[in-house]
PDB file of N, CA and C in Angstrom:
ATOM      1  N   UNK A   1       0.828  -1.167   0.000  1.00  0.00           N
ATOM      2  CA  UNK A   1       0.000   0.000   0.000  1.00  0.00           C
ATOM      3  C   UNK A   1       0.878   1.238   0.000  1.00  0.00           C
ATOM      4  N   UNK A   2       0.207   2.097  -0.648  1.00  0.00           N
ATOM      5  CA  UNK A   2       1.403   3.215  -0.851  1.00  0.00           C
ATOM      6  C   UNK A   2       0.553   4.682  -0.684  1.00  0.00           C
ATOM      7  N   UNK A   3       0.876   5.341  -0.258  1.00  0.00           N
ATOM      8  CA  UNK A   3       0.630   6.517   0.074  1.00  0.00           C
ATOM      9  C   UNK A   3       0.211   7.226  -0.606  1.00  0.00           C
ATOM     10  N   UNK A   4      -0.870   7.728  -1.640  1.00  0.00           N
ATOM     11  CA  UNK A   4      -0.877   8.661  -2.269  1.00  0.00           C
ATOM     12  C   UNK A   4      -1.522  10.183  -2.038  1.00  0.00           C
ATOM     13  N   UNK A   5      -0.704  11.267  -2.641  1.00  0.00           N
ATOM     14  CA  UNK A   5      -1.929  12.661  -1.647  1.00  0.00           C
ATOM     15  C   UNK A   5      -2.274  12.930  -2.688  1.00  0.00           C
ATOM     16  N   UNK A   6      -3.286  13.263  -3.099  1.00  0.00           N
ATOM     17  CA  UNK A   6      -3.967  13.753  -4.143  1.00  0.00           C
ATOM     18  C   UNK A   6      -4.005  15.284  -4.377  1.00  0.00           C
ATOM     19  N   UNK A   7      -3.599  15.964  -5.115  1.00  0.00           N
ATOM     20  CA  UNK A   7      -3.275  17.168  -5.594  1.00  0.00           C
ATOM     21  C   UNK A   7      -5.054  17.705  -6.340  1.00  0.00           C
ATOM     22  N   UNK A   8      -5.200  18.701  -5.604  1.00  0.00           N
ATOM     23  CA  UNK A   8      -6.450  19.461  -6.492  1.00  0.00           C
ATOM     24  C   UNK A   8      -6.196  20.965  -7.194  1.00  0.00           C
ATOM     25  N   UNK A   9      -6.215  20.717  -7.969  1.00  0.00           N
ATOM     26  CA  UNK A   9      -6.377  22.153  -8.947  1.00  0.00           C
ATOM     27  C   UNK A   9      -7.037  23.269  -9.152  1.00  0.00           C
ATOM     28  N   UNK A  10      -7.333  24.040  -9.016  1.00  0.00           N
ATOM     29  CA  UNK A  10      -8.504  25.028  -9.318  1.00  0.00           C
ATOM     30  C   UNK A  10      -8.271  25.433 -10.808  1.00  0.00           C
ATOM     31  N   UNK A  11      -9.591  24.872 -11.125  1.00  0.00           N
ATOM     32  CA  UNK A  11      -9.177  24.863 -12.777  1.00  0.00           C
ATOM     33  C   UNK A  11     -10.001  26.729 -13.527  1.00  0.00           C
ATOM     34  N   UNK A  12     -11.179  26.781 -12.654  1.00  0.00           N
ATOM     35  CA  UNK A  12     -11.551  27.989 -13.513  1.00  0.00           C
ATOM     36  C   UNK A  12     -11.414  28.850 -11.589  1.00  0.00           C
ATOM     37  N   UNK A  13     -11.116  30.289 -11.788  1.00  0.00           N
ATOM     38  CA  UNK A  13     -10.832  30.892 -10.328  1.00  0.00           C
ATOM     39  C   UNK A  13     -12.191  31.126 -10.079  1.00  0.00           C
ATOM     40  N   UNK A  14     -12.639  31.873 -10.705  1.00  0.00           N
ATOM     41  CA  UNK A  14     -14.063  32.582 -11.096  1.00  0.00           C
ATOM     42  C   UNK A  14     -15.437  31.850 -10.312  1.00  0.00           C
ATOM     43  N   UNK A  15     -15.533  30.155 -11.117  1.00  0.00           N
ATOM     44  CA  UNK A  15     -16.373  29.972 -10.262  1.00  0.00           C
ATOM     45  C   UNK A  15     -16.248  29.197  -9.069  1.00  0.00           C
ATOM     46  N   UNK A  16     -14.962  28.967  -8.816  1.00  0.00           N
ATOM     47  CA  UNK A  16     -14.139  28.771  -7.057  1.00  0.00           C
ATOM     48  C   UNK A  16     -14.946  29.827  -6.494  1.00  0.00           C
ATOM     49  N   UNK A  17     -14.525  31.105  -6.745  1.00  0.00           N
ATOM     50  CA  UNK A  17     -15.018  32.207  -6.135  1.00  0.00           C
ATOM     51  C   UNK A  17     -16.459  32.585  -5.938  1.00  0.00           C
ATOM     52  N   UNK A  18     -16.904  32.082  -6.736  1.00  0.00           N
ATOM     53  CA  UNK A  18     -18.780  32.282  -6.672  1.00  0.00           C
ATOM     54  C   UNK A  18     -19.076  31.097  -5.913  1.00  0.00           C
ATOM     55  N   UNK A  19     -18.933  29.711  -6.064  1.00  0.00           N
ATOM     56  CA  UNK A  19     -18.929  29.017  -5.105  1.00  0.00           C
ATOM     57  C   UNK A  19     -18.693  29.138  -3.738  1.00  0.00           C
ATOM     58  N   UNK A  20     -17.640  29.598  -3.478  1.00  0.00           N
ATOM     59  CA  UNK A  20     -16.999  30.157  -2.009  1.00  0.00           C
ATOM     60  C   UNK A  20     -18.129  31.219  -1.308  1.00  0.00           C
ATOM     61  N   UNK A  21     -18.210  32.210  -2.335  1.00  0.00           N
ATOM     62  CA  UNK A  21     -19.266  33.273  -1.931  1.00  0.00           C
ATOM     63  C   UNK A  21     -20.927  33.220  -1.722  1.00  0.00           C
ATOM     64  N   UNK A  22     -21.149  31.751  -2.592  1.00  0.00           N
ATOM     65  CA  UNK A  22     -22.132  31.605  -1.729  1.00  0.00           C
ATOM     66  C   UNK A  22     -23.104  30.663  -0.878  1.00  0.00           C
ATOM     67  N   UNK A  23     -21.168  29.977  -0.874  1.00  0.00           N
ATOM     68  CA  UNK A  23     -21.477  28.883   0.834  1.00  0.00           C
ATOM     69  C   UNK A  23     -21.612  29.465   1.577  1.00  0.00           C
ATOM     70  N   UNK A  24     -20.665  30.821   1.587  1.00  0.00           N
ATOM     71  CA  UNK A  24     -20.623  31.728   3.003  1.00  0.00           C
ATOM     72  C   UNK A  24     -22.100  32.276   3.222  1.00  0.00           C
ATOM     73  N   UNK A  25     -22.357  32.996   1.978  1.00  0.00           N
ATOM     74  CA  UNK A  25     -23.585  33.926   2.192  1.00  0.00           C
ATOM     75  C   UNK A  25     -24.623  32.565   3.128  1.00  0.00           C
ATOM     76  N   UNK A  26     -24.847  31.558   2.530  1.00  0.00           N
ATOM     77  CA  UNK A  26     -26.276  30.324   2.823  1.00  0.00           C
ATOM     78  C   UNK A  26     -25.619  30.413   4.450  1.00  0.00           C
ATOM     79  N   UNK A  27     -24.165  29.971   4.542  1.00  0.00           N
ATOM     80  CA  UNK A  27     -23.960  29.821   6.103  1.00  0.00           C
ATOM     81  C   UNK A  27     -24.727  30.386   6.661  1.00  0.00           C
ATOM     82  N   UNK A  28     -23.777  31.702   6.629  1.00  0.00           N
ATOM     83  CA  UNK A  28     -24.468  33.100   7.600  1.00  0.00           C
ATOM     84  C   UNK A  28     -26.325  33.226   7.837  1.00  0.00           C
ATOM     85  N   UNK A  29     -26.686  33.208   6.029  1.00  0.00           N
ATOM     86  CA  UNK A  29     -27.872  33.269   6.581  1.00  0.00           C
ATOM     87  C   UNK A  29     -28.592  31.892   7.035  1.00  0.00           C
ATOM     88  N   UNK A  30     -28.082  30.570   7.292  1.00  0.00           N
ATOM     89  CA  UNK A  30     -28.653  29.925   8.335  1.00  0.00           C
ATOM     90  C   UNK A  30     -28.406  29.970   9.618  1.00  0.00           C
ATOM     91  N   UNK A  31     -27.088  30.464   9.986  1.00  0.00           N
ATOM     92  CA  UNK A  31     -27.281  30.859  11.290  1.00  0.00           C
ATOM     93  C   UNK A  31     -27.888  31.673  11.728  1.00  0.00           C
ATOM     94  N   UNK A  32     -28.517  33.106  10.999  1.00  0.00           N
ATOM     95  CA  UNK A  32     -28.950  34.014  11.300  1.00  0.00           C
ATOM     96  C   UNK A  32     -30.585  33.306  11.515  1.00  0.00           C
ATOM     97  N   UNK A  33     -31.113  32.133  11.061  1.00  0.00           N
ATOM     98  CA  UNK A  33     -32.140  31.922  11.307  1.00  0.00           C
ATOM     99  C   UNK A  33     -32.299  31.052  12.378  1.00  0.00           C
ATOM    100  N   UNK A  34     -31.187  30.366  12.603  1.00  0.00           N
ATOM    101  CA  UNK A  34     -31.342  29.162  13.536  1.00  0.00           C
ATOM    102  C   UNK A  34     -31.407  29.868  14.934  1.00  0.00           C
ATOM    103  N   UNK A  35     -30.735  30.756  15.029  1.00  0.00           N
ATOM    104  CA  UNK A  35     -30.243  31.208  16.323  1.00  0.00           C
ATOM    105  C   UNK A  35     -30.957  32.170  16.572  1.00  0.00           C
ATOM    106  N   UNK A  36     -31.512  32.973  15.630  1.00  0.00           N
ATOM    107  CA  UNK A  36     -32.403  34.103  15.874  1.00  0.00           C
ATOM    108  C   UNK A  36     -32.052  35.530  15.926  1.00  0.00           C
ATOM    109  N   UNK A  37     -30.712  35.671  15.693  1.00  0.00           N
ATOM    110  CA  UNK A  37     -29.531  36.461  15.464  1.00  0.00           C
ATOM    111  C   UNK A  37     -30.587  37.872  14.858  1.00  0.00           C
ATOM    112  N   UNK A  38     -30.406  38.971  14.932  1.00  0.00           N
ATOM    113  CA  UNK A  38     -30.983  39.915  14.614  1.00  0.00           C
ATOM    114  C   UNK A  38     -32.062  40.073  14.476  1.00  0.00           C
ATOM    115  N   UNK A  39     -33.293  39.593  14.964  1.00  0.00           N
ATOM    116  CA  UNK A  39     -35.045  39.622  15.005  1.00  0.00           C
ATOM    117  C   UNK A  39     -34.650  40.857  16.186  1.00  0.00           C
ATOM    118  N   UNK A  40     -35.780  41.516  16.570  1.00  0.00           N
ATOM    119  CA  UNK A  40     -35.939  42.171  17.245  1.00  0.00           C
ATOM    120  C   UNK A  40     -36.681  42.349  18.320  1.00  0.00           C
ATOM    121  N   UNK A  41     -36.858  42.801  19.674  1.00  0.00           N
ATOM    122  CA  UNK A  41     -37.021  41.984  20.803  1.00  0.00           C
ATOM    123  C   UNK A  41     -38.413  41.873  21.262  1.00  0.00           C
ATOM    124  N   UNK A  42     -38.852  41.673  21.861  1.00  0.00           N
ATOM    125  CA  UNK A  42     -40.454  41.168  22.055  1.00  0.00           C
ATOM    126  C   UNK A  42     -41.329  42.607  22.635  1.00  0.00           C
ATOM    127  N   UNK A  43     -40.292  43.601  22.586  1.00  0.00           N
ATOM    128  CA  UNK A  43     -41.229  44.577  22.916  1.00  0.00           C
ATOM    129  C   UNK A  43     -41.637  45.352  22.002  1.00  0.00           C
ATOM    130  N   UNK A  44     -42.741  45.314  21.722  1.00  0.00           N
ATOM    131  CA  UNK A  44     -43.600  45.950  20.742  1.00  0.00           C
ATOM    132  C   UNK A  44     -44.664  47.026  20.867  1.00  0.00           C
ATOM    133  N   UNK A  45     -44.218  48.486  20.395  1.00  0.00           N
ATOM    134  CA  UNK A  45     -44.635  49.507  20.785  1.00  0.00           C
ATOM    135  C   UNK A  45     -46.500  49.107  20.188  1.00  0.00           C
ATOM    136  N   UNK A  46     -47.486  49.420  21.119  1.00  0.00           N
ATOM    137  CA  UNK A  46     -48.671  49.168  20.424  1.00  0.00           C
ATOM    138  C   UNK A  46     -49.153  50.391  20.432  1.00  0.00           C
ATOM    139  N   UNK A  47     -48.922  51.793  21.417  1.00  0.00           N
ATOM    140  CA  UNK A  47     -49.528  52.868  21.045  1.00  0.00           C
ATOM    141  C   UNK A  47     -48.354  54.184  21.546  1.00  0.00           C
ATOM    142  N   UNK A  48     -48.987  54.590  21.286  1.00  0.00           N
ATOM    143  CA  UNK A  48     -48.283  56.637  22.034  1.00  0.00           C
ATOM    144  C   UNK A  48     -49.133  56.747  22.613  1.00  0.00           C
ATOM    145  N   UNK A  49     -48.967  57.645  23.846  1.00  0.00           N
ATOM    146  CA  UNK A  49     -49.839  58.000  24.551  1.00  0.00           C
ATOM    147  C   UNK A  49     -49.165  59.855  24.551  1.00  0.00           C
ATOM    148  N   UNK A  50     -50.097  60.867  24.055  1.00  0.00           N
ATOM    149  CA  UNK A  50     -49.641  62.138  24.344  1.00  0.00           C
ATOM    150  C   UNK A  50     -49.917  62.304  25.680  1.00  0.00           C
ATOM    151  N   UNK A  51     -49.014  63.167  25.962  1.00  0.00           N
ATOM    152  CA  UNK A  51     -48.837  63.741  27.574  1.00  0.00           C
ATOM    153  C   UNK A  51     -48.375  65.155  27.775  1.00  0.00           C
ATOM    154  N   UNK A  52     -49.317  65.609  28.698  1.00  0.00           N
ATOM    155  CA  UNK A  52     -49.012  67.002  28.796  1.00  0.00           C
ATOM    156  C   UNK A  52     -48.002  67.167  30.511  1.00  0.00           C
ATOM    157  N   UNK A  53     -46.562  67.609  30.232  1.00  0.00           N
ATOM    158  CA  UNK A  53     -45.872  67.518  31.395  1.00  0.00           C
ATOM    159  C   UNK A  53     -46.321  68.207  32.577  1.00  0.00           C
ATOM    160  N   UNK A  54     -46.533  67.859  33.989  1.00  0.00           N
ATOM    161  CA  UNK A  54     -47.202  68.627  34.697  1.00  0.00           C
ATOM    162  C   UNK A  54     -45.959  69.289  35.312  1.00  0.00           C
ATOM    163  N   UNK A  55     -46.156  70.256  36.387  1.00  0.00           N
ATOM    164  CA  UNK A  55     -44.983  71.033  37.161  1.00  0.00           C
ATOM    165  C   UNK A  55     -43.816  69.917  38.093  1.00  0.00           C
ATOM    166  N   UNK A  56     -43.182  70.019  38.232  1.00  0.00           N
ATOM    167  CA  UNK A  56     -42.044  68.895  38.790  1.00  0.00           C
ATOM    168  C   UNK A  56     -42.126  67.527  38.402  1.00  0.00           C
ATOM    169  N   UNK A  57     -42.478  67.670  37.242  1.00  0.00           N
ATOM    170  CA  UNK A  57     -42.534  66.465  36.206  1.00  0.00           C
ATOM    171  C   UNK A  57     -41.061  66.168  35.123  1.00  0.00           C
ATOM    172  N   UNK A  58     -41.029  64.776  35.487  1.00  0.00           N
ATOM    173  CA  UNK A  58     -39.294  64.338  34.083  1.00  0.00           C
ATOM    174  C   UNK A  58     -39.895  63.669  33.859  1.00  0.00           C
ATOM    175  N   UNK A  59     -38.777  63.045  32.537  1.00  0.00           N
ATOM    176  CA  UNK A  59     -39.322  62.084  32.043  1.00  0.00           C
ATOM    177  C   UNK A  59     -39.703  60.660  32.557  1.00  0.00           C
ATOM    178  N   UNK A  60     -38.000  60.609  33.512  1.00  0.00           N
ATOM    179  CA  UNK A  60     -38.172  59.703  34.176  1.00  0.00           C
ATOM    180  C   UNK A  60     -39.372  58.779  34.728  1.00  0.00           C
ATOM    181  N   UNK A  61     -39.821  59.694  35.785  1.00  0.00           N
ATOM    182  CA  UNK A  61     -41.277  59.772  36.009  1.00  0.00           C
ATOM    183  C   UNK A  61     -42.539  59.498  34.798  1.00  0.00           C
ATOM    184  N   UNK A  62     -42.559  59.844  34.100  1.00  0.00           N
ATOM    185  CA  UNK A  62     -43.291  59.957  33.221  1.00  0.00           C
ATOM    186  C   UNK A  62     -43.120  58.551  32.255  1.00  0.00           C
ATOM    187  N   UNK A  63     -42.133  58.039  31.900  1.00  0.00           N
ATOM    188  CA  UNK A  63     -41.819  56.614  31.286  1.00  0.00           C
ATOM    189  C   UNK A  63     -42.073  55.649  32.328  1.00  0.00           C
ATOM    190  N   UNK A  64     -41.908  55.979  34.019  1.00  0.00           N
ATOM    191  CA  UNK A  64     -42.428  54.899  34.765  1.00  0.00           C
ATOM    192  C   UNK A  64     -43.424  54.671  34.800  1.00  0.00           C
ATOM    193  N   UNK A  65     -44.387  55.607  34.528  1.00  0.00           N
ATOM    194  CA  UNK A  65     -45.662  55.498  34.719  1.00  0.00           C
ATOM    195  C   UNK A  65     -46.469  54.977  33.395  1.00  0.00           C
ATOM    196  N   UNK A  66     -46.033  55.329  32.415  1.00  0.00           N
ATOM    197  CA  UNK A  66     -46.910  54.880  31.465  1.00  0.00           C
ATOM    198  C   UNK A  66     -45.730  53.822  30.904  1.00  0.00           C
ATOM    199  N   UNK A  67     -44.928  52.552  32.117  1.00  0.00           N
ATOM    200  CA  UNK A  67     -44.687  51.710  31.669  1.00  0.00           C
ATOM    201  C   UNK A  67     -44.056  50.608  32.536  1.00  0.00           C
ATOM    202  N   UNK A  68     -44.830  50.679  33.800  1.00  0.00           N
ATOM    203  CA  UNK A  68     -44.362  50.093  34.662  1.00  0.00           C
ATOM    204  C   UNK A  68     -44.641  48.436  34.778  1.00  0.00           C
ATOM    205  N   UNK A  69     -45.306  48.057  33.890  1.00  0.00           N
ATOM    206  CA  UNK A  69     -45.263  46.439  33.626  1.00  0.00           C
ATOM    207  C   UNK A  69     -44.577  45.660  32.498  1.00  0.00           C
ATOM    208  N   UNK A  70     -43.769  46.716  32.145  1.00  0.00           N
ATOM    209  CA  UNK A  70     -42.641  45.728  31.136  1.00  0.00           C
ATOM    210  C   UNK A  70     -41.490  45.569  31.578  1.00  0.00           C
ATOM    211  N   UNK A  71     -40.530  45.183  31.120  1.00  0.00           N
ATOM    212  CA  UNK A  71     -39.305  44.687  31.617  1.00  0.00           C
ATOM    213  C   UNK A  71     -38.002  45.368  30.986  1.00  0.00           C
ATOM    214  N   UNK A  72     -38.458  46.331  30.471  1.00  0.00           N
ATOM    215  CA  UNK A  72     -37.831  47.238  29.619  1.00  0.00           C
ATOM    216  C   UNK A  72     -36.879  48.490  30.414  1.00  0.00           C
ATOM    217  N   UNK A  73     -35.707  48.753  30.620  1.00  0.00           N
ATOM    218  CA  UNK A  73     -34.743  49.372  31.242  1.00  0.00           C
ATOM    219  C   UNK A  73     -35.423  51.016  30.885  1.00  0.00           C
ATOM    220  N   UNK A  74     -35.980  51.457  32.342  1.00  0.00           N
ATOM    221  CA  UNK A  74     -36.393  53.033  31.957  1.00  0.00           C
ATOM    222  C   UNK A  74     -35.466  54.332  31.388  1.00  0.00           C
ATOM    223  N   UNK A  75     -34.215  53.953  31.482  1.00  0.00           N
ATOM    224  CA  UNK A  75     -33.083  54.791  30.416  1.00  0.00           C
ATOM    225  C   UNK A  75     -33.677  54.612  28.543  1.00  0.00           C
ATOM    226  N   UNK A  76     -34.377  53.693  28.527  1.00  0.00           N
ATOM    227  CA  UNK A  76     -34.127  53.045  27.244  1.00  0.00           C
ATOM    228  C   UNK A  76     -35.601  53.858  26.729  1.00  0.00           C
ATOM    229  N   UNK A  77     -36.473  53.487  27.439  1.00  0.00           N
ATOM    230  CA  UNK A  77     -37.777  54.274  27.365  1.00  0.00           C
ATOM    231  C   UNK A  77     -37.523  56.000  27.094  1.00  0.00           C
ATOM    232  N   UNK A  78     -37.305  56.374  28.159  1.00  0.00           N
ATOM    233  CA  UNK A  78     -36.382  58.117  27.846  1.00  0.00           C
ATOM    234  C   UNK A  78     -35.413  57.916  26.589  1.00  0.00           C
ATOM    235  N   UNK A  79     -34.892  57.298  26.160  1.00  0.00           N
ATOM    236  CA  UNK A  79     -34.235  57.807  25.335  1.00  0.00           C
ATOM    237  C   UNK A  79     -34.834  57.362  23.700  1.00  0.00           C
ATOM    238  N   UNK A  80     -36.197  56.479  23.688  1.00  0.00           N
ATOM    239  CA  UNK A  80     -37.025  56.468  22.338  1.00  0.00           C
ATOM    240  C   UNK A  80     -37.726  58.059  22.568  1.00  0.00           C
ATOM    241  N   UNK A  81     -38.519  57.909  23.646  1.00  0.00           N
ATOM    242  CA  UNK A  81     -39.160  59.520  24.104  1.00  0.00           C
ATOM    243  C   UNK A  81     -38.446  60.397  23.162  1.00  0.00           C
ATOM    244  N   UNK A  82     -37.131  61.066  23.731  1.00  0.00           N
ATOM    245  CA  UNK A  82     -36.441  61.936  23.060  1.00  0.00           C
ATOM    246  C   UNK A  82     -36.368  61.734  21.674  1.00  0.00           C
ATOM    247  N   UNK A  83     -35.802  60.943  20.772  1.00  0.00           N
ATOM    248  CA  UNK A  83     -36.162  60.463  20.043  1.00  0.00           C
ATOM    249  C   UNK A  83     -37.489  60.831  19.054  1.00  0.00           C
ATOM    250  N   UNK A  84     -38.300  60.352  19.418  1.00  0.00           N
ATOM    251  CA  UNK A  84     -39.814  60.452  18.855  1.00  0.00           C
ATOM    252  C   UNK A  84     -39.863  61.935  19.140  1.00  0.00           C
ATOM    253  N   UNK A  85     -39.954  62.441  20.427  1.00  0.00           N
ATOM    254  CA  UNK A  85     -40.405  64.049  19.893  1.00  0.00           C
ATOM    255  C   UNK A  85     -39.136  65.031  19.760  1.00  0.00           C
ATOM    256  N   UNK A  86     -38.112  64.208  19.116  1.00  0.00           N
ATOM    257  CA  UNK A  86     -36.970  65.540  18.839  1.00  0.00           C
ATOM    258  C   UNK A  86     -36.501  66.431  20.056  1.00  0.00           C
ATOM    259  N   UNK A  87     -36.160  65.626  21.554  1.00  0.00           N
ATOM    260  CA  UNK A  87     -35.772  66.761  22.548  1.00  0.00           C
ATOM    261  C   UNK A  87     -34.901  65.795  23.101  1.00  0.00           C
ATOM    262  N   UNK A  88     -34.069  66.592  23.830  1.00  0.00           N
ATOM    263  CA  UNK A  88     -33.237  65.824  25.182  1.00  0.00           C
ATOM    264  C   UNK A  88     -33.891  66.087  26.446  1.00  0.00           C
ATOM    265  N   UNK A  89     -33.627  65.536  27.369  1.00  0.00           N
ATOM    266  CA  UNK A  89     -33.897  65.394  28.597  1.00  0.00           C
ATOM    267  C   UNK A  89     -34.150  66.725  29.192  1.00  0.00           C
ATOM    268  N   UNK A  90     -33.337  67.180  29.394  1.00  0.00           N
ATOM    269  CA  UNK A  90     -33.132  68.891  29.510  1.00  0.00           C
ATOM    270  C   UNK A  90     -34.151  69.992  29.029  1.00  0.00           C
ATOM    271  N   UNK A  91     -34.743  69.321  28.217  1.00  0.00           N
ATOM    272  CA  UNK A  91     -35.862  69.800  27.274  1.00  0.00           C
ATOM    273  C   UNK A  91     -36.644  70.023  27.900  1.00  0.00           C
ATOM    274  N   UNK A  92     -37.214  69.360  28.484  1.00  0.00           N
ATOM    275  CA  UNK A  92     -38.621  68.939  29.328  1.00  0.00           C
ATOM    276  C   UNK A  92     -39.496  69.946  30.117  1.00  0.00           C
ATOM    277  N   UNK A  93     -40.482  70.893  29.844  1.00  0.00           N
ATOM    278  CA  UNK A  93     -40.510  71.746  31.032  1.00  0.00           C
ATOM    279  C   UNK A  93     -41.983  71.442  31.157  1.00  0.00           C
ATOM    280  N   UNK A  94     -42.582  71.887  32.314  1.00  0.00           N
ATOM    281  CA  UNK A  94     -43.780  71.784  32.502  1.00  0.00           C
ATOM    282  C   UNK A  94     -44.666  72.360  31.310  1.00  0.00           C
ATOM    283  N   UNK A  95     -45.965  72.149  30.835  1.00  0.00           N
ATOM    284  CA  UNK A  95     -46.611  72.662  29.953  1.00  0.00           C
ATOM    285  C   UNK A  95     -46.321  72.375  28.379  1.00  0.00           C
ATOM    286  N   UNK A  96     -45.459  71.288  28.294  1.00  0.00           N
ATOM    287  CA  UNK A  96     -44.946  70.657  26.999  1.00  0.00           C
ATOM    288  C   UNK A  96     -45.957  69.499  26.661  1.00  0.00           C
ATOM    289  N   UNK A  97     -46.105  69.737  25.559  1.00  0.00           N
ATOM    290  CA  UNK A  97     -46.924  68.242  25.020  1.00  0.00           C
ATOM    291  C   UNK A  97     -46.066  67.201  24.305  1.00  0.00           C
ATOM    292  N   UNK A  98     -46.188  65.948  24.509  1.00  0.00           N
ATOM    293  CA  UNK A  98     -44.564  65.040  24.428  1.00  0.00           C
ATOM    294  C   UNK A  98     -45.921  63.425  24.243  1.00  0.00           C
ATOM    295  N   UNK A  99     -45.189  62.925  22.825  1.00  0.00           N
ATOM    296  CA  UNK A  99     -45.507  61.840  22.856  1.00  0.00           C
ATOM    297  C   UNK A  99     -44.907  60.523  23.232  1.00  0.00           C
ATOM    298  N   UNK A 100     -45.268  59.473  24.219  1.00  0.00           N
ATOM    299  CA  UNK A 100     -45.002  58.417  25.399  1.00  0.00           C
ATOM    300  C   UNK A 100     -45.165  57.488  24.759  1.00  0.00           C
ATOM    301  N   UNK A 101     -44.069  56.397  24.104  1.00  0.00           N
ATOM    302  CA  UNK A 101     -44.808  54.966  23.687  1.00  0.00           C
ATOM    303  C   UNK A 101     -45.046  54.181  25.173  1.00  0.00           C
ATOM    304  N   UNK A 102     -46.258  53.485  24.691  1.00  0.00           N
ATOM    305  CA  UNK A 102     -46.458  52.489  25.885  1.00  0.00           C
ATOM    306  C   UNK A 102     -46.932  51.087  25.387  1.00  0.00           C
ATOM    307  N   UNK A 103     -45.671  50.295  26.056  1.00  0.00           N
ATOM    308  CA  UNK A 103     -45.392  48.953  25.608  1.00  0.00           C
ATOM    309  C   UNK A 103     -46.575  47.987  26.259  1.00  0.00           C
ATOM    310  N   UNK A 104     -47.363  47.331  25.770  1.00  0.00           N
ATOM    311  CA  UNK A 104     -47.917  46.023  26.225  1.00  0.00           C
ATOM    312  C   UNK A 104     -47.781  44.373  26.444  1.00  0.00           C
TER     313      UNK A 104
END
């Protein structure tokens, strides 16, 4: 018995290369399905609620309240807020009308 290694060639580069490119692409996108890799997370805005800020009112306050049964980090809430109505935090003064998503 004798040893032989078998030598492979790449005979055309071209479709090596299209081949190559789209084992990778099928990979990726089966992992992206298997695993769940980029879907987006179970919280799903179902409405706005407008709100008119009262006197010693933040946002803070204001995202706890119109969202205190989700599981959702209240930094994260304030910072769609801002967001959606174009302000920063700082913004905020009493007598502002400001639209609130509220998650279900």
């Amino acid at each position: 018995m004798t040893n032989r290694k078998h030598h492979y060639r790449i005979v055309n580069p071209v479709r090596f290369f299209i081949f190559v490119l789209i084992t990778v692409m099928v990979l990726v996108f089966a992992a992206y399905s298997i695993l769940n890799i980029g879907q987006a997370e179970a919280e799903a805005v179902n409405t706005y609620a407008q709100v008119s800020v009262s006197e010693n009112e933040s946002l803070w306050s204001i995202a706890e309240r119109y969202n205190n049964d989700v599981n959702i980090d209240t930094r994260e809430i304030i910072h769609e807020i801002c967001e959606i109505n174009d302000i920063s935090a700082a913004d905020v003064q009493a007598g502002d009308t400001i639209f609130v998503p509220v998650y279900q």
